[in-house]
PDB file of N, CA and C in Angstrom:
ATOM      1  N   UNK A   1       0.804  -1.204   0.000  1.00  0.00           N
ATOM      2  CA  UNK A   1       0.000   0.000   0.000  1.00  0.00           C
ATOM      3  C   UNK A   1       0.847   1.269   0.000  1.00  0.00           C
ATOM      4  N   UNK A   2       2.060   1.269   0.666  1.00  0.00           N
ATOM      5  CA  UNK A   2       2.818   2.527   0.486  1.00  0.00           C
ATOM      6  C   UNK A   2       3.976   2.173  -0.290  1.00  0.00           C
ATOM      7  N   UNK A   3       4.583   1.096  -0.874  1.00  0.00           N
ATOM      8  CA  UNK A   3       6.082   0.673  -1.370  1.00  0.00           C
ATOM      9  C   UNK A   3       7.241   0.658  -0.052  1.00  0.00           C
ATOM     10  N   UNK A   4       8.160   0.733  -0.627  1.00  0.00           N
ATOM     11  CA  UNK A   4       9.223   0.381   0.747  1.00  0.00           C
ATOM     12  C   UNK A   4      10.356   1.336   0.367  1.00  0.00           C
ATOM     13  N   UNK A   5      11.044   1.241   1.001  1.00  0.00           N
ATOM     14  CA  UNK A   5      12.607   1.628   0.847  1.00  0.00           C
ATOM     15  C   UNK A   5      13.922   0.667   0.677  1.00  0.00           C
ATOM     16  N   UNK A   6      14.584   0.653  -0.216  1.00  0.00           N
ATOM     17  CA  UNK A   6      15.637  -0.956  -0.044  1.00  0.00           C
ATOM     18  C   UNK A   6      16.916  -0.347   0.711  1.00  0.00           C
ATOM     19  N   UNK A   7      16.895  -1.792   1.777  1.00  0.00           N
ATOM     20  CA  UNK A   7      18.342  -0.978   2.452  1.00  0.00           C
ATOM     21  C   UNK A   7      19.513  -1.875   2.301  1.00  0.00           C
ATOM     22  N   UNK A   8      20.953  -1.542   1.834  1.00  0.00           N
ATOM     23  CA  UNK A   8      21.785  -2.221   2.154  1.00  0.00           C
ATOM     24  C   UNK A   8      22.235  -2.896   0.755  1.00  0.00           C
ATOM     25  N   UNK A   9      23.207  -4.303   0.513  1.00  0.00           N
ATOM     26  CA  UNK A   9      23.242  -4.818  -0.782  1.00  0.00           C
ATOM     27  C   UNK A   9      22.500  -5.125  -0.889  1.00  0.00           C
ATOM     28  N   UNK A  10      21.962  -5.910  -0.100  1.00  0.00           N
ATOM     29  CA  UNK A  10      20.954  -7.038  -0.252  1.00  0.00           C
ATOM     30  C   UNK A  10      19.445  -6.450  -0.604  1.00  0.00           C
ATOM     31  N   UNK A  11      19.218  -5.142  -0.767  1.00  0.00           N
ATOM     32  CA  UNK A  11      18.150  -4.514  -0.701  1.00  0.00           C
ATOM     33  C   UNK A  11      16.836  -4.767  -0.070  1.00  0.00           C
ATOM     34  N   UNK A  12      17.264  -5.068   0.984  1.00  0.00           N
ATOM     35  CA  UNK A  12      16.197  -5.261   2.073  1.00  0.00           C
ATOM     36  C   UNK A  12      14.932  -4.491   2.113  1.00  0.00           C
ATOM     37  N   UNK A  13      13.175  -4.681   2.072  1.00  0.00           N
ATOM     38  CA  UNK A  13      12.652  -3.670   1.825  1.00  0.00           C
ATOM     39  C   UNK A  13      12.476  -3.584   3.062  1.00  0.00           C
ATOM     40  N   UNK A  14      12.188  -2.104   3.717  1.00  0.00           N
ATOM     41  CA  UNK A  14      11.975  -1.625   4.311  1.00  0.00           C
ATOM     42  C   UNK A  14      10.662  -0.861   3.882  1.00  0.00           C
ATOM     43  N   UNK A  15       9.294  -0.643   5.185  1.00  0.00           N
ATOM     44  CA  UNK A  15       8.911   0.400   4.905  1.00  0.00           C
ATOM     45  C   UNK A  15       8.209   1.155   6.240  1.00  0.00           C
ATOM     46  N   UNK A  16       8.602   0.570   7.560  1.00  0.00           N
ATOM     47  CA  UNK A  16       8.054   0.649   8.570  1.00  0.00           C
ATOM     48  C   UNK A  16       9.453   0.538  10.031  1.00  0.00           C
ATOM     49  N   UNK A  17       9.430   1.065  10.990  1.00  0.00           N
ATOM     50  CA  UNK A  17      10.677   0.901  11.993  1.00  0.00           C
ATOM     51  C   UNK A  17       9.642   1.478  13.320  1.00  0.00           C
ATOM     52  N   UNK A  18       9.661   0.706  14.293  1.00  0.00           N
ATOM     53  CA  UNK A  18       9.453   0.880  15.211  1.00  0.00           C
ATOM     54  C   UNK A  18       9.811   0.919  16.966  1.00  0.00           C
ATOM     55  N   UNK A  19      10.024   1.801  17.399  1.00  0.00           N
ATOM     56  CA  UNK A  19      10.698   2.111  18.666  1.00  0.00           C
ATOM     57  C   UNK A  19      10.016   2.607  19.633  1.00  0.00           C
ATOM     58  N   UNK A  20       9.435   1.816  21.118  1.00  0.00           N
ATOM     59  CA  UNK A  20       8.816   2.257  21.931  1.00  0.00           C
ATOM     60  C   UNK A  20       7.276   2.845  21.534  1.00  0.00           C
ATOM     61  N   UNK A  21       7.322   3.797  21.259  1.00  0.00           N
ATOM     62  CA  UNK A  21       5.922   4.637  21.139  1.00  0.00           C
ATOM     63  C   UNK A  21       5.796   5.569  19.465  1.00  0.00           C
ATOM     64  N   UNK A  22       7.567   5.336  18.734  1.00  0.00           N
ATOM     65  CA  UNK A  22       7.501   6.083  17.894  1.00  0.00           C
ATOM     66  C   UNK A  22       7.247   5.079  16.315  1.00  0.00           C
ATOM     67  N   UNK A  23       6.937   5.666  15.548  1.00  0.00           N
ATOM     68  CA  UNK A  23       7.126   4.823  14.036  1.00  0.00           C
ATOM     69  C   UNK A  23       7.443   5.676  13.032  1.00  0.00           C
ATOM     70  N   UNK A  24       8.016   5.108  12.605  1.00  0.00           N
ATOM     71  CA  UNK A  24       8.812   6.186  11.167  1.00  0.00           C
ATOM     72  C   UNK A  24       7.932   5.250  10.317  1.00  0.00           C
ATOM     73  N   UNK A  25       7.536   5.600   9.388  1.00  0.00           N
ATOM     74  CA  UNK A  25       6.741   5.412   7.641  1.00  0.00           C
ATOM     75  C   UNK A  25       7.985   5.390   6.127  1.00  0.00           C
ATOM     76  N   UNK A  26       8.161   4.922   5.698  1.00  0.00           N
ATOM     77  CA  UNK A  26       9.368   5.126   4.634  1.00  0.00           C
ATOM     78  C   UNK A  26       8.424   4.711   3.378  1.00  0.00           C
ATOM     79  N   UNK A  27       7.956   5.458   2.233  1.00  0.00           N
ATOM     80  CA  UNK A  27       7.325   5.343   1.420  1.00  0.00           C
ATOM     81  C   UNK A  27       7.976   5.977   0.156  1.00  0.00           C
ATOM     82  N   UNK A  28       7.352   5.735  -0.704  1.00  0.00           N
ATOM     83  CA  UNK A  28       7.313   6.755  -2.337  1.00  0.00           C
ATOM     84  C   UNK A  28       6.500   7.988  -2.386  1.00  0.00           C
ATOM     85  N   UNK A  29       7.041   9.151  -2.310  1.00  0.00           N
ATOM     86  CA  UNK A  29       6.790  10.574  -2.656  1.00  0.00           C
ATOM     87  C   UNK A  29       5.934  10.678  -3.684  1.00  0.00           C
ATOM     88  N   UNK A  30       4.397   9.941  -3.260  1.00  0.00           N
ATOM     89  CA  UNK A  30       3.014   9.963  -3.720  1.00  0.00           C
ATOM     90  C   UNK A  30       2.425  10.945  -2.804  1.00  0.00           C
ATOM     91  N   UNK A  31       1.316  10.817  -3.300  1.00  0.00           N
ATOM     92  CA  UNK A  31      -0.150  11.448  -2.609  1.00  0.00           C
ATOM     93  C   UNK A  31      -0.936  10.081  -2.344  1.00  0.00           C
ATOM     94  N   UNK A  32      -0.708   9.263  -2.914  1.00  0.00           N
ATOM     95  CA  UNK A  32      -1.746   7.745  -3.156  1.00  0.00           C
ATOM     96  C   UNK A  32      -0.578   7.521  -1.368  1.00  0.00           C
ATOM     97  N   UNK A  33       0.311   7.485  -1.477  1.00  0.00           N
ATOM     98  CA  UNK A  33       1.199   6.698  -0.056  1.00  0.00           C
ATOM     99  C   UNK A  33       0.887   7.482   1.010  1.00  0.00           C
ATOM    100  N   UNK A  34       0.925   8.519   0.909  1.00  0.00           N
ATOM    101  CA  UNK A  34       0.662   9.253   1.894  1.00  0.00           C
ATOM    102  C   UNK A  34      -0.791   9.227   2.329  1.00  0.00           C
ATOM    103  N   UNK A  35      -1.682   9.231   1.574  1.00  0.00           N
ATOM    104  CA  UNK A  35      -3.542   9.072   2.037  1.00  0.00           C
ATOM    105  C   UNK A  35      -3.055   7.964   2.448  1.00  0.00           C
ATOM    106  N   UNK A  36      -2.745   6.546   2.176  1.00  0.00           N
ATOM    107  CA  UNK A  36      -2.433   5.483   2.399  1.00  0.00           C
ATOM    108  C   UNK A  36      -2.030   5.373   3.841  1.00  0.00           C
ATOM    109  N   UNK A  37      -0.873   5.988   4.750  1.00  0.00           N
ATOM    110  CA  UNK A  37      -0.171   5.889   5.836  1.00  0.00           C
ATOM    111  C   UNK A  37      -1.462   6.729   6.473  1.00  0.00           C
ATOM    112  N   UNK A  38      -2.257   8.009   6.001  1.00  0.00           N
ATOM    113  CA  UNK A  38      -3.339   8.442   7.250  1.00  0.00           C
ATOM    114  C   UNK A  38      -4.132   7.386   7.161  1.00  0.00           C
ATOM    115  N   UNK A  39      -4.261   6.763   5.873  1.00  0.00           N
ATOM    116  CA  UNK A  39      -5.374   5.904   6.269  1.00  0.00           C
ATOM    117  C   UNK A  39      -4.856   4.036   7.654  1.00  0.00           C
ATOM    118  N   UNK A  40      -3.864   3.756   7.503  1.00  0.00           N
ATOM    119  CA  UNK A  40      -3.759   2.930   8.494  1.00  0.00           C
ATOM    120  C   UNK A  40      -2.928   3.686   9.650  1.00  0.00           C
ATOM    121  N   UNK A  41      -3.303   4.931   9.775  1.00  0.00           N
ATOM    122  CA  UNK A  41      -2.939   5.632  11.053  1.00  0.00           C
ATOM    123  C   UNK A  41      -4.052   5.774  11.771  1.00  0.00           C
ATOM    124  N   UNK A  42      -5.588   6.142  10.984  1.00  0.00           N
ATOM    125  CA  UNK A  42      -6.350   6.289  11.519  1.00  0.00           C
ATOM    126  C   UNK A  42      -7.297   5.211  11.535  1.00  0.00           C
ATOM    127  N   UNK A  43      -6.919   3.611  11.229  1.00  0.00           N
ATOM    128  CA  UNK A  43      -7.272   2.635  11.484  1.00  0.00           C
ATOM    129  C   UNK A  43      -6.603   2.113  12.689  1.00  0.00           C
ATOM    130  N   UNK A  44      -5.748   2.068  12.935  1.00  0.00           N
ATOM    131  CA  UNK A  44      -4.659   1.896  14.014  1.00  0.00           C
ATOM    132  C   UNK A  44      -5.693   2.607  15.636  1.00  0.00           C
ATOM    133  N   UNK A  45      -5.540   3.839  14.790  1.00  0.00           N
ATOM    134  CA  UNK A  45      -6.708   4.661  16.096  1.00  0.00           C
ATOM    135  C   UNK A  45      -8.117   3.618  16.656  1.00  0.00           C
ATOM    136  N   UNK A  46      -8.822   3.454  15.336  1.00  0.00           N
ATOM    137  CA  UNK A  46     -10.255   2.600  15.818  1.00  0.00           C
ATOM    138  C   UNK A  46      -9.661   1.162  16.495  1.00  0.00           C
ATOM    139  N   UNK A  47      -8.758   0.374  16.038  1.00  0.00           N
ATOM    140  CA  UNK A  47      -8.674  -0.700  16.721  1.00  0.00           C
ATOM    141  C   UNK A  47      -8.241  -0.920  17.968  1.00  0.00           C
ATOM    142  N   UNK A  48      -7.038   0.214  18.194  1.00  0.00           N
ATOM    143  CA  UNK A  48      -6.383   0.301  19.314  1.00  0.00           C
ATOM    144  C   UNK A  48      -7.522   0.963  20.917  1.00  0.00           C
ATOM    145  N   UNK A  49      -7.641   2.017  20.232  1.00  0.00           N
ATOM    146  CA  UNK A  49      -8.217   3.298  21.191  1.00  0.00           C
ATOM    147  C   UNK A  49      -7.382   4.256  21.233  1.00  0.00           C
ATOM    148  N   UNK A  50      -6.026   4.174  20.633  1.00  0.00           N
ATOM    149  CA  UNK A  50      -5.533   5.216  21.214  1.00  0.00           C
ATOM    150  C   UNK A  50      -5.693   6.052  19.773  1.00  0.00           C
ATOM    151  N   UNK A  51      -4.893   7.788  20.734  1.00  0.00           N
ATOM    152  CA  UNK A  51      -5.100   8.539  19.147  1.00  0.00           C
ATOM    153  C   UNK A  51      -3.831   8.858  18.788  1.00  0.00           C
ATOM    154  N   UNK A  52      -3.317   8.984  17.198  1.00  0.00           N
ATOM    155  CA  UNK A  52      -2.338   9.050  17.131  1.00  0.00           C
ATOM    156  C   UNK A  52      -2.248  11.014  16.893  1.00  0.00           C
ATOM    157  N   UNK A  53      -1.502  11.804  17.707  1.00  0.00           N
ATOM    158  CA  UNK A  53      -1.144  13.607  17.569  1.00  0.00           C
ATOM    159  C   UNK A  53      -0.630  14.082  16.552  1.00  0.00           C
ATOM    160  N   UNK A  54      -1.487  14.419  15.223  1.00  0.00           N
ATOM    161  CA  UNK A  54      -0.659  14.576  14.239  1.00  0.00           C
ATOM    162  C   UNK A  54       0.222  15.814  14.102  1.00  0.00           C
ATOM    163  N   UNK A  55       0.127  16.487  15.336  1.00  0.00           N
ATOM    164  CA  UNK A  55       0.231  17.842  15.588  1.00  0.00           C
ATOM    165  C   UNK A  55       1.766  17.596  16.236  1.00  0.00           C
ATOM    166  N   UNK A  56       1.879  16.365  16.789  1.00  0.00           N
ATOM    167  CA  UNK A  56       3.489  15.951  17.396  1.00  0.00           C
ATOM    168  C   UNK A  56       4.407  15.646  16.027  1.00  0.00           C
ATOM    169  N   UNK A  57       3.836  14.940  14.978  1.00  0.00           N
ATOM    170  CA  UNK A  57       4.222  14.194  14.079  1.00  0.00           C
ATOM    171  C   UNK A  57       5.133  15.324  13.064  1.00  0.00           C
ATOM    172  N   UNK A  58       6.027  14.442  12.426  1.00  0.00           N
ATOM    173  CA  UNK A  58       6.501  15.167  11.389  1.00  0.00           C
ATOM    174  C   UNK A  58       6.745  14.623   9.929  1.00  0.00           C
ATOM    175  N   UNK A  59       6.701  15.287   8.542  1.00  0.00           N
ATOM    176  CA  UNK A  59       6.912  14.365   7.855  1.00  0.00           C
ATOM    177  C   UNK A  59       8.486  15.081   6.956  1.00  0.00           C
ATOM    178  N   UNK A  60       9.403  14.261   6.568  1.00  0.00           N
ATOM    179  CA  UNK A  60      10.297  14.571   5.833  1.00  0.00           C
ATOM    180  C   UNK A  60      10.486  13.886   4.883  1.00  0.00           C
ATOM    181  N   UNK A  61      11.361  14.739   3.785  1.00  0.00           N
ATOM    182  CA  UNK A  61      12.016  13.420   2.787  1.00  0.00           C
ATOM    183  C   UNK A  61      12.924  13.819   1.871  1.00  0.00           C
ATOM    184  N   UNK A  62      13.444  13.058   0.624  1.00  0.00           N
ATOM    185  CA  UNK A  62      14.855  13.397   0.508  1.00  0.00           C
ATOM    186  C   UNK A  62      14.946  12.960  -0.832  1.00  0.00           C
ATOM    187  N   UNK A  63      15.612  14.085  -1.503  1.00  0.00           N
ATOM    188  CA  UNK A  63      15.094  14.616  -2.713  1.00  0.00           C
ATOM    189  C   UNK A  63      13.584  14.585  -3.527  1.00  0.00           C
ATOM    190  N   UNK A  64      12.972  15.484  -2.769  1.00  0.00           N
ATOM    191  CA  UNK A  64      11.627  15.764  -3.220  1.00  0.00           C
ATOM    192  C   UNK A  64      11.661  17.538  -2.121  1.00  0.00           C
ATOM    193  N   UNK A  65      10.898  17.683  -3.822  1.00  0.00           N
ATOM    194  CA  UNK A  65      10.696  19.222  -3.539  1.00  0.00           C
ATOM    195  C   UNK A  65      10.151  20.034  -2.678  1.00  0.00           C
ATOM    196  N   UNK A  66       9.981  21.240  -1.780  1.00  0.00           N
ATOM    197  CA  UNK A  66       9.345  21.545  -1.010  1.00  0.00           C
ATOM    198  C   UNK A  66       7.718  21.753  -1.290  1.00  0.00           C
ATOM    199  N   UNK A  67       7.380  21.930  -2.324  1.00  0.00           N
ATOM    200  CA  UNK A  67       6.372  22.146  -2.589  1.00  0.00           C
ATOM    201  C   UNK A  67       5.186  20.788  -2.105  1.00  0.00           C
ATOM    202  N   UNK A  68       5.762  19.722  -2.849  1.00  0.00           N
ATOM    203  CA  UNK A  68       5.361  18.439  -2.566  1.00  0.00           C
ATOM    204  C   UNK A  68       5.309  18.009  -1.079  1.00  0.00           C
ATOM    205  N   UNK A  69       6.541  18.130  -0.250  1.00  0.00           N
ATOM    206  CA  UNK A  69       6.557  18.242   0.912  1.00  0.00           C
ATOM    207  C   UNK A  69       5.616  18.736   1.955  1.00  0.00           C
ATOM    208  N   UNK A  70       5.404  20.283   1.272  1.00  0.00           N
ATOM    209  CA  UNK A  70       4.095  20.913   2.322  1.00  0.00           C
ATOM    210  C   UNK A  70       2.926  20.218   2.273  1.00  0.00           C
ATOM    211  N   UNK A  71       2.727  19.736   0.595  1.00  0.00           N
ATOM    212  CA  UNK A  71       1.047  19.303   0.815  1.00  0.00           C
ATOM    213  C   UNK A  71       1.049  17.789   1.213  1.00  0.00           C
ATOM    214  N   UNK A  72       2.410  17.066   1.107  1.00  0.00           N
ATOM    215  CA  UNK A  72       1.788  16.119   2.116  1.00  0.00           C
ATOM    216  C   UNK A  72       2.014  16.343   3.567  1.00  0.00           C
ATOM    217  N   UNK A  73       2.265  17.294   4.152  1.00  0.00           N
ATOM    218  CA  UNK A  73       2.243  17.847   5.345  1.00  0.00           C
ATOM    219  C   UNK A  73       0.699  18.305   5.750  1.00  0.00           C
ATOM    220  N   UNK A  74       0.103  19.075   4.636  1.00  0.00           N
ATOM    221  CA  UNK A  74      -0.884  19.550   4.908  1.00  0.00           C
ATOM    222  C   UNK A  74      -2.268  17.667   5.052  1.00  0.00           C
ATOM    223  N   UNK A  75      -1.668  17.112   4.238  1.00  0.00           N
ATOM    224  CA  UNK A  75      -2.772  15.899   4.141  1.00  0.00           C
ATOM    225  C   UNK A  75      -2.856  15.805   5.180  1.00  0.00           C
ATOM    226  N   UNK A  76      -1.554  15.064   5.860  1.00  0.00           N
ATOM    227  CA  UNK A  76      -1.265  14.191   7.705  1.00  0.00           C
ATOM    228  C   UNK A  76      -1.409  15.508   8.744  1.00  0.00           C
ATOM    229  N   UNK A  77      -1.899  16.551   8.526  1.00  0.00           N
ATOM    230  CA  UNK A  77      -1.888  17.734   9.143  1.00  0.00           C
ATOM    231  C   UNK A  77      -1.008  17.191  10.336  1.00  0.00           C
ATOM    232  N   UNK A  78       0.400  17.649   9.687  1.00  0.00           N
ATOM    233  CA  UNK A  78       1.301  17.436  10.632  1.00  0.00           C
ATOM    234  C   UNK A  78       2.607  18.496   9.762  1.00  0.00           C
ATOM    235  N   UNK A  79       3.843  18.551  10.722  1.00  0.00           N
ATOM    236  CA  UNK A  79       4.982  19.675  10.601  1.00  0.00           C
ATOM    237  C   UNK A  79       5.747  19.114   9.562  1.00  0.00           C
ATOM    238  N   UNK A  80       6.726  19.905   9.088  1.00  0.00           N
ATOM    239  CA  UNK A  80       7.657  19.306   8.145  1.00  0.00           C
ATOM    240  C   UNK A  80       8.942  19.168   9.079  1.00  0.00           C
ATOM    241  N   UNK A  81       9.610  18.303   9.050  1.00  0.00           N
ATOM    242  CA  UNK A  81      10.876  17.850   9.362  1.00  0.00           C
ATOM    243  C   UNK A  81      12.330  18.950   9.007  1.00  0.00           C
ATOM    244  N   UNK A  82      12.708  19.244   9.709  1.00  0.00           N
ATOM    245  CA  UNK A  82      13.976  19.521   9.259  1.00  0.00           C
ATOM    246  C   UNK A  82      15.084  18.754   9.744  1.00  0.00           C
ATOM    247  N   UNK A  83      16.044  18.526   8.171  1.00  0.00           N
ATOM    248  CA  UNK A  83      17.238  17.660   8.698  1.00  0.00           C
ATOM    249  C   UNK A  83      18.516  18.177   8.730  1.00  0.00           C
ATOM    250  N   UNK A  84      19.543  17.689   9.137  1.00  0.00           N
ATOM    251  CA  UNK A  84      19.498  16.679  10.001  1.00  0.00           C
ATOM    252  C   UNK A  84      18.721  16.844  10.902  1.00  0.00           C
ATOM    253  N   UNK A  85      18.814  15.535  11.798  1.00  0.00           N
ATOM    254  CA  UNK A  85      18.246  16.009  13.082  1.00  0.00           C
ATOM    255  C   UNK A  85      18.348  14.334  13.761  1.00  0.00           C
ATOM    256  N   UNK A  86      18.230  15.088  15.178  1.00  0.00           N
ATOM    257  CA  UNK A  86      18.853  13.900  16.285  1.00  0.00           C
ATOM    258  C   UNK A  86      17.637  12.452  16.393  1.00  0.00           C
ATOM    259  N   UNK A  87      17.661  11.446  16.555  1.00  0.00           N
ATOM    260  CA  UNK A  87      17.031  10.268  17.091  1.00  0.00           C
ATOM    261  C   UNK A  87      17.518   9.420  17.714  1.00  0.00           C
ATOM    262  N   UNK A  88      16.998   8.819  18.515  1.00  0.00           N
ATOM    263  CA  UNK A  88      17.421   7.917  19.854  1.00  0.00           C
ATOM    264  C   UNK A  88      19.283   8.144  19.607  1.00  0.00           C
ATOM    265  N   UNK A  89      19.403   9.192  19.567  1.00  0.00           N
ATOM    266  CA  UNK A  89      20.970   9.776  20.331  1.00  0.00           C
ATOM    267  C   UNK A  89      21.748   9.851  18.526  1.00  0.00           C
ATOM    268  N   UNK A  90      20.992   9.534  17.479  1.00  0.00           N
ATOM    269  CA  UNK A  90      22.001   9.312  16.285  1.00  0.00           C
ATOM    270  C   UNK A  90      21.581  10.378  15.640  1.00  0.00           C
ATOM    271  N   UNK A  91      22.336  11.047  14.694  1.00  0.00           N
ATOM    272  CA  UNK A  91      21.866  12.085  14.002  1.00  0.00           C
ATOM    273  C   UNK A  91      21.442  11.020  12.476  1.00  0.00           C
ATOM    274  N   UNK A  92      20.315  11.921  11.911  1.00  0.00           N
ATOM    275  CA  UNK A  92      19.833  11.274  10.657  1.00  0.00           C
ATOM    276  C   UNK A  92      20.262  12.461   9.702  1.00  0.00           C
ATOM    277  N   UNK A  93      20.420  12.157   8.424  1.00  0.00           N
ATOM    278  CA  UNK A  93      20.550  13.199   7.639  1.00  0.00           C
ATOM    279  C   UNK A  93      21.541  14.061   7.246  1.00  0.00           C
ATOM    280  N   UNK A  94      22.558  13.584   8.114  1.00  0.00           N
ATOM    281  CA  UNK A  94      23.784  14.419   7.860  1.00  0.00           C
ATOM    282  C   UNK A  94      24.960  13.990   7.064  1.00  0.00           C
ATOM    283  N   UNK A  95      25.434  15.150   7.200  1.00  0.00           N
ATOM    284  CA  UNK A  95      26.732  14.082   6.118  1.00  0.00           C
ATOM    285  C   UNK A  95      28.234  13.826   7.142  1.00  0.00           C
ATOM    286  N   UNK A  96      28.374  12.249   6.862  1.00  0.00           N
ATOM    287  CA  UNK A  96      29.306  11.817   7.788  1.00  0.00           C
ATOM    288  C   UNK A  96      30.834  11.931   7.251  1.00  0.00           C
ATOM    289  N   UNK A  97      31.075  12.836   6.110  1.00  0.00           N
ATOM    290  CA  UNK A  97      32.499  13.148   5.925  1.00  0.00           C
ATOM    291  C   UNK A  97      32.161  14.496   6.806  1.00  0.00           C
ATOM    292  N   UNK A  98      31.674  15.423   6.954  1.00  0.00           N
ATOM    293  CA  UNK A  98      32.322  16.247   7.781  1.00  0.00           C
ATOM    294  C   UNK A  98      32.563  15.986   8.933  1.00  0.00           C
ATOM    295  N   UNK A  99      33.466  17.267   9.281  1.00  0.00           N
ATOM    296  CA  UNK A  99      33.958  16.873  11.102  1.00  0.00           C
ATOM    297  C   UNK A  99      32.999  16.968  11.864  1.00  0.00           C
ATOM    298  N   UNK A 100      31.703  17.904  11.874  1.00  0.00           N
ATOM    299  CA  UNK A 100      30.720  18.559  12.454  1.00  0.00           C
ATOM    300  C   UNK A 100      29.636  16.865  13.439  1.00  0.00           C
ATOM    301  N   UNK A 101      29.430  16.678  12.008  1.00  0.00           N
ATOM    302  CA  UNK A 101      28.611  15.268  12.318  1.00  0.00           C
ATOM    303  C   UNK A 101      28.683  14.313  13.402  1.00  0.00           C
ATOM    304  N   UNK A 102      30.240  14.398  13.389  1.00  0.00           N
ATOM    305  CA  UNK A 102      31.003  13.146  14.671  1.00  0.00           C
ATOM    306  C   UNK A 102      31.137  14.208  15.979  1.00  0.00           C
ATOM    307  N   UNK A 103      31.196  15.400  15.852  1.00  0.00           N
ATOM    308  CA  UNK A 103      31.957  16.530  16.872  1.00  0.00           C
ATOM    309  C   UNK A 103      30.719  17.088  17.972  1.00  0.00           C
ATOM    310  N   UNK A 104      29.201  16.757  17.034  1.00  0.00           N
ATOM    311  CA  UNK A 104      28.073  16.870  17.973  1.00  0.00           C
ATOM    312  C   UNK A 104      27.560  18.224  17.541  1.00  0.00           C
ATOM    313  N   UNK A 105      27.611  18.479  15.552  1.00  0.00           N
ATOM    314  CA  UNK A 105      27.749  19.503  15.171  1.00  0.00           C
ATOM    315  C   UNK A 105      26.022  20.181  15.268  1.00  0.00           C
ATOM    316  N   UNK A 106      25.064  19.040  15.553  1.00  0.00           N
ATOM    317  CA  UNK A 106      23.815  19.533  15.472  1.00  0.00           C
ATOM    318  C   UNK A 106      23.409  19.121  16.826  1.00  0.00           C
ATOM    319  N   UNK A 107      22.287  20.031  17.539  1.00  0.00           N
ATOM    320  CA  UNK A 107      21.673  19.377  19.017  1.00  0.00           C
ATOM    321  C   UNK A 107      20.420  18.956  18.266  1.00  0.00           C
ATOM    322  N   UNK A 108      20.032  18.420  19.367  1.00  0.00           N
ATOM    323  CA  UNK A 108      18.429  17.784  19.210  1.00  0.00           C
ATOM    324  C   UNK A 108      17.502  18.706  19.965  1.00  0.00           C
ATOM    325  N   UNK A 109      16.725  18.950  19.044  1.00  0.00           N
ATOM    326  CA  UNK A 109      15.638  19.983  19.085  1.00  0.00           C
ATOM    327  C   UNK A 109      14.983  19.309  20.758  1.00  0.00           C
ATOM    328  N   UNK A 110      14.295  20.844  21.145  1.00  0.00           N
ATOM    329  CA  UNK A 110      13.580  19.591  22.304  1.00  0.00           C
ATOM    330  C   UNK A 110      11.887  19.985  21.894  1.00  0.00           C
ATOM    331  N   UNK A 111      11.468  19.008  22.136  1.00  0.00           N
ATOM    332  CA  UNK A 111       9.851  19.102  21.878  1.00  0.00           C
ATOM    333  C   UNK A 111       9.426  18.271  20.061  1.00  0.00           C
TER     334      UNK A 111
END
């Protein structure tokens, strides 16, 4: 329903990662993937009970334009991502030839 991401040689698909309370989504820079992820976000909601804050949520991605970016921001009425940026202590998004990256060149936002 959303495609995957391949990781590694072996091209492993990926399209889902989950940690504690958080989930990252890894899809194709559609509109069809993105209705797709609200739609088993807000299935997730009816089965579970709980609700998911789209207002906490963020969406990013990489090489795709800003334009595209906002309106699937606006779909998941949720923020846009800026990268890099810190997760469970690793930075995502950065580039690991500079010195900055290893030196602790970005903090982690709080909130």
């Amino acid at each position: 329903m959303i495609g995957s991401l391949k990781v590694g040689r072996a091209k492993v698909k990926v399209n889902m990662l989950q940690y504690v309370d958080d989930t990252l989504f890894f899809c194709e820079a559609n509109t069809k993937s993105i209705f797709n992820i609200k739609a088993i976000l807000l299935c997730s909601e009816f089965a579970s009970g709980l609700k998911v804050n789209f207002l906490k949520s963020r969406i990013g991605g990489t090489g795709l334009d800003q334009s595209s970016l906002l309106r699937f921001a606006a779909i998941l009425n949720c923020k846009v991502m800026v990268t890099p940026f810190v997760y469970l202590g690793l930075l995502v998004g950065g580039c690991h030839k500079r010195g900055d990256f290893w030196n602790g060149g970005v903090k982690e936002s709080a909130g």
